[in-house]
PDB file of N, CA and C in Angstrom:
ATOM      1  N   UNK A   1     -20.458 -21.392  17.467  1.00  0.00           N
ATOM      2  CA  UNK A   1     -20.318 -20.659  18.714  1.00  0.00           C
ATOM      3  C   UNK A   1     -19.282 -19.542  18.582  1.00  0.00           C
ATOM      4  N   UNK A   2     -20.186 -18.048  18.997  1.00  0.00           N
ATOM      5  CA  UNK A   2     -18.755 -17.542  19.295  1.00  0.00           C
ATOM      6  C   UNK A   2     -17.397 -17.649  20.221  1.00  0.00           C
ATOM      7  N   UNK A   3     -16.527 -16.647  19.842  1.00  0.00           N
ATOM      8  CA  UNK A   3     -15.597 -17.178  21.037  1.00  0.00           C
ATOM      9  C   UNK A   3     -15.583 -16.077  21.480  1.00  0.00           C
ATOM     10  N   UNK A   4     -15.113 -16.147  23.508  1.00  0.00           N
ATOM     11  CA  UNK A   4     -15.390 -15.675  24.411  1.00  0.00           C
ATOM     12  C   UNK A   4     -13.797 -15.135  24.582  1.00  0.00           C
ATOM     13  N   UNK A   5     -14.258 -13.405  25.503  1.00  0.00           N
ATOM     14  CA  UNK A   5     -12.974 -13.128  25.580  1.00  0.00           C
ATOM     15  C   UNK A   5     -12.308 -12.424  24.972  1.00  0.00           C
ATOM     16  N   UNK A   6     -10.954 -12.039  25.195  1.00  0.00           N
ATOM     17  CA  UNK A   6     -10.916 -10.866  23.929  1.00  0.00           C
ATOM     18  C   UNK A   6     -10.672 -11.345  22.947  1.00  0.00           C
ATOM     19  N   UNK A   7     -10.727 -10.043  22.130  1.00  0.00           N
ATOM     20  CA  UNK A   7      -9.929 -10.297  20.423  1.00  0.00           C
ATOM     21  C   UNK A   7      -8.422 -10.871  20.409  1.00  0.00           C
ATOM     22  N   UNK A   8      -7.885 -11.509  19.648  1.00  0.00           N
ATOM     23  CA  UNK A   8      -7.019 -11.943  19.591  1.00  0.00           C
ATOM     24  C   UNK A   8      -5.738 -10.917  18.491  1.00  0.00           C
ATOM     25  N   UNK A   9      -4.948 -10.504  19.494  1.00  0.00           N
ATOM     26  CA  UNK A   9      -3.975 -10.089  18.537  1.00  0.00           C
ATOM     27  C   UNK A   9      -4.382  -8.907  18.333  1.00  0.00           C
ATOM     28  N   UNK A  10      -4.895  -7.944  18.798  1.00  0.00           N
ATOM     29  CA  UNK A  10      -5.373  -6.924  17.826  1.00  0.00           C
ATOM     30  C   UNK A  10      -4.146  -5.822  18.659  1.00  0.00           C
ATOM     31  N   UNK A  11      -4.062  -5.725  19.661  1.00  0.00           N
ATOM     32  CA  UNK A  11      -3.218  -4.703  20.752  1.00  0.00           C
ATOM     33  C   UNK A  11      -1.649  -5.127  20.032  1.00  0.00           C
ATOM     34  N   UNK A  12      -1.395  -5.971  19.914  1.00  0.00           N
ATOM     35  CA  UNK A  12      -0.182  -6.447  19.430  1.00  0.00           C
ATOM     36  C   UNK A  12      -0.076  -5.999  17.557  1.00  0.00           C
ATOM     37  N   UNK A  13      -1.133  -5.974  17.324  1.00  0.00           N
ATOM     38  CA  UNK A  13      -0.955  -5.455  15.812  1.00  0.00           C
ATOM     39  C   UNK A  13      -0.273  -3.761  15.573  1.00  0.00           C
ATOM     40  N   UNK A  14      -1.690  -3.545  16.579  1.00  0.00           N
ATOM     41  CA  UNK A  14      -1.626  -1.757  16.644  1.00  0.00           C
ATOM     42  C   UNK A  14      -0.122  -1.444  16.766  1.00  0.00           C
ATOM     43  N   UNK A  15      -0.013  -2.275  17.781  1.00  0.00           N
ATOM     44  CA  UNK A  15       1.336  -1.265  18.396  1.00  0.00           C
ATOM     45  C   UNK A  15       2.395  -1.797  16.966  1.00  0.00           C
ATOM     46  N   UNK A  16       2.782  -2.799  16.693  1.00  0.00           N
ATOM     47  CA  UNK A  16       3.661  -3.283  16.093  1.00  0.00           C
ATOM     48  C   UNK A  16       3.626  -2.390  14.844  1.00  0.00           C
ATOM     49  N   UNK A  17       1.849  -2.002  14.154  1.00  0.00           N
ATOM     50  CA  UNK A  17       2.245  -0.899  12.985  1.00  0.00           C
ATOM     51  C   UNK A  17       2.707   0.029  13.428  1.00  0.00           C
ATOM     52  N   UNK A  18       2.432   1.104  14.934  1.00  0.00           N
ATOM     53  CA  UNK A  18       2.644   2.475  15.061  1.00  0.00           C
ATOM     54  C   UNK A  18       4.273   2.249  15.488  1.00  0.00           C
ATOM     55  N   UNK A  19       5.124   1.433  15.511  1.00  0.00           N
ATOM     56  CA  UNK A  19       6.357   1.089  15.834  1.00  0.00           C
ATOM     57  C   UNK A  19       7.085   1.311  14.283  1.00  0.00           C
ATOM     58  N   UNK A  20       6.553   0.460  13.130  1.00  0.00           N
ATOM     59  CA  UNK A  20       6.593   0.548  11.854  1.00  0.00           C
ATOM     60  C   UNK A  20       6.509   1.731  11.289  1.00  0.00           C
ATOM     61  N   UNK A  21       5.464   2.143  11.639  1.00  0.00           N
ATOM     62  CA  UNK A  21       5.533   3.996  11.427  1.00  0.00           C
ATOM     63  C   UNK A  21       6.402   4.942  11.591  1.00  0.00           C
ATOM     64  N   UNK A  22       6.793   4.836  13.149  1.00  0.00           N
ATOM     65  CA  UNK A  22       7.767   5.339  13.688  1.00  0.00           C
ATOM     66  C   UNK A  22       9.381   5.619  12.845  1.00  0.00           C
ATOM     67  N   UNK A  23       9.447   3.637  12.747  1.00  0.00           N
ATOM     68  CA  UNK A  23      10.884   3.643  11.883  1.00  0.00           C
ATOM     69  C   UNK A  23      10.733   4.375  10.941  1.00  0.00           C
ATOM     70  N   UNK A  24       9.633   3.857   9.958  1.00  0.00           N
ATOM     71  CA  UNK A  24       9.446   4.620   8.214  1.00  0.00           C
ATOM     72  C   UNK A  24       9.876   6.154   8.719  1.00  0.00           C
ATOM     73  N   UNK A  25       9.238   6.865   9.697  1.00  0.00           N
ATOM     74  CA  UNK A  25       9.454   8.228   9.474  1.00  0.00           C
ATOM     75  C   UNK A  25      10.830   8.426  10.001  1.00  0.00           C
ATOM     76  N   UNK A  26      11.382   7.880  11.028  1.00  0.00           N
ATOM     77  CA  UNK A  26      12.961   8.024  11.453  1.00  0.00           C
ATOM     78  C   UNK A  26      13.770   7.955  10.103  1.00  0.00           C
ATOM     79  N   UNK A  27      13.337   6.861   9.232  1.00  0.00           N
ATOM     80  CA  UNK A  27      14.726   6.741   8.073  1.00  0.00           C
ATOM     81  C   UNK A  27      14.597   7.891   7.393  1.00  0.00           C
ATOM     82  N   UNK A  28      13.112   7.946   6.964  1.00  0.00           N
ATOM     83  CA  UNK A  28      13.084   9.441   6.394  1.00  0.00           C
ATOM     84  C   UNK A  28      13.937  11.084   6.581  1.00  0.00           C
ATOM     85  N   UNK A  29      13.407  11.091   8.281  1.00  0.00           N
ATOM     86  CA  UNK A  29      14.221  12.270   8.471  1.00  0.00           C
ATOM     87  C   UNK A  29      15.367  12.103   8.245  1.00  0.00           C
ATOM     88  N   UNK A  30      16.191  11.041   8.874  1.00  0.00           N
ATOM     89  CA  UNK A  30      17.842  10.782   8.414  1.00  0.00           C
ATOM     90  C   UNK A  30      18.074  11.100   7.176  1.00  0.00           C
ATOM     91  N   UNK A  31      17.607  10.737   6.545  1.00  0.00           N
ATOM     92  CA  UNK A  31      17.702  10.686   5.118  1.00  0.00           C
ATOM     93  C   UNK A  31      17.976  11.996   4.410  1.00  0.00           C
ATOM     94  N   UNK A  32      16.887  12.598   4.844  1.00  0.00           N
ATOM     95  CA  UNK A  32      17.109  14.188   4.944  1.00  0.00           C
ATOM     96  C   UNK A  32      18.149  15.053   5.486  1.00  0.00           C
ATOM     97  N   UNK A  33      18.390  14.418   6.589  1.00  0.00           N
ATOM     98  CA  UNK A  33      19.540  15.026   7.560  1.00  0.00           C
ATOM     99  C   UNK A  33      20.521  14.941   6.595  1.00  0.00           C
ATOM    100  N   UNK A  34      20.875  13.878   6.383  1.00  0.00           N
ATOM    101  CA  UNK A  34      22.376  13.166   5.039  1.00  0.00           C
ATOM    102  C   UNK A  34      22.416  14.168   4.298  1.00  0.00           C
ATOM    103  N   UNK A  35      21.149  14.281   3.236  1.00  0.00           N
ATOM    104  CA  UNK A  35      21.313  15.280   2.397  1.00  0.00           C
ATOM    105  C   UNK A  35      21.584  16.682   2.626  1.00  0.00           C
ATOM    106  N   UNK A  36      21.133  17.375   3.685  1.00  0.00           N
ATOM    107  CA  UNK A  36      21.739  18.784   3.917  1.00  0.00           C
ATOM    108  C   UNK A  36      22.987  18.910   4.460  1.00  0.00           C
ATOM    109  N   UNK A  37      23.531  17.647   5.334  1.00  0.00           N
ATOM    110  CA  UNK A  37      25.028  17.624   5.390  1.00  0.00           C
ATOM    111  C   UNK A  37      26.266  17.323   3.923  1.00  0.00           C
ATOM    112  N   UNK A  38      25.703  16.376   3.569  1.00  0.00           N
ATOM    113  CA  UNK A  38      26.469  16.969   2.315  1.00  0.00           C
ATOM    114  C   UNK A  38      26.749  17.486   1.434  1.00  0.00           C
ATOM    115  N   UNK A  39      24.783  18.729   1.206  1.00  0.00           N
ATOM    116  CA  UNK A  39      24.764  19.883   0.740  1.00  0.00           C
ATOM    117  C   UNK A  39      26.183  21.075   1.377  1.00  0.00           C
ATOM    118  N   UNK A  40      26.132  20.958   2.685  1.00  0.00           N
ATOM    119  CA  UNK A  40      26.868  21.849   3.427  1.00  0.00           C
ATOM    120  C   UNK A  40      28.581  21.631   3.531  1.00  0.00           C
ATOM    121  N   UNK A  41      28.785  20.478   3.321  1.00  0.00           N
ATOM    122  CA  UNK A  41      30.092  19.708   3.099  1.00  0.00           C
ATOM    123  C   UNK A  41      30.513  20.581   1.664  1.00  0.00           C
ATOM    124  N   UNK A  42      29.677  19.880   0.384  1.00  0.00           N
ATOM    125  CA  UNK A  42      29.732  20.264  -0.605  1.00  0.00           C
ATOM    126  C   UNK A  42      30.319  21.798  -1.143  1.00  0.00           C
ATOM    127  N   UNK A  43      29.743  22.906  -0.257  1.00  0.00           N
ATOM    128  CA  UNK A  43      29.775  24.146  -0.413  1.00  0.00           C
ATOM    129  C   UNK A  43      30.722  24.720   0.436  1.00  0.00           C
ATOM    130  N   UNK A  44      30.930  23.918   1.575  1.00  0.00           N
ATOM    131  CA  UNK A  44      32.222  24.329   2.306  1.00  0.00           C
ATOM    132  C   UNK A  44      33.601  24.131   1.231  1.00  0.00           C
ATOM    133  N   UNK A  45      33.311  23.137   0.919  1.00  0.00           N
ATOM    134  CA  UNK A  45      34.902  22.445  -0.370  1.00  0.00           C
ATOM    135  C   UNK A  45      34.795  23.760  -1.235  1.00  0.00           C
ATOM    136  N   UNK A  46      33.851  24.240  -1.911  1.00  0.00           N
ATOM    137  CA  UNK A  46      34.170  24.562  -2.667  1.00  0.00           C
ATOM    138  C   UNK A  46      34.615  26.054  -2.847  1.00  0.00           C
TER     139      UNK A  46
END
């Protein structure tokens, strides 16, 4: 028999990867950010 009703879990997946996504690309940009600040640090010292 099938089962009746919705899918199980699937709304809770979605969101939980596009949340996952989200972070991955947040650390990224930071990451980036870091590096042109202490490009700019760097060149101020010197």
């Amino acid at each position: 028999m099938a089962k009746k009703g919705k899918a199980k879990n699937t709304k809770n997946k979605a969101k939980h990867s596009k949340l996952m996504a989200q972070k991955k690309n947040r650390l990224v940009s930071e990451k980036e950010l870091r590096k042109i600040r202490l490009k700019e640090i760097i060149a101020k010292s010197k």
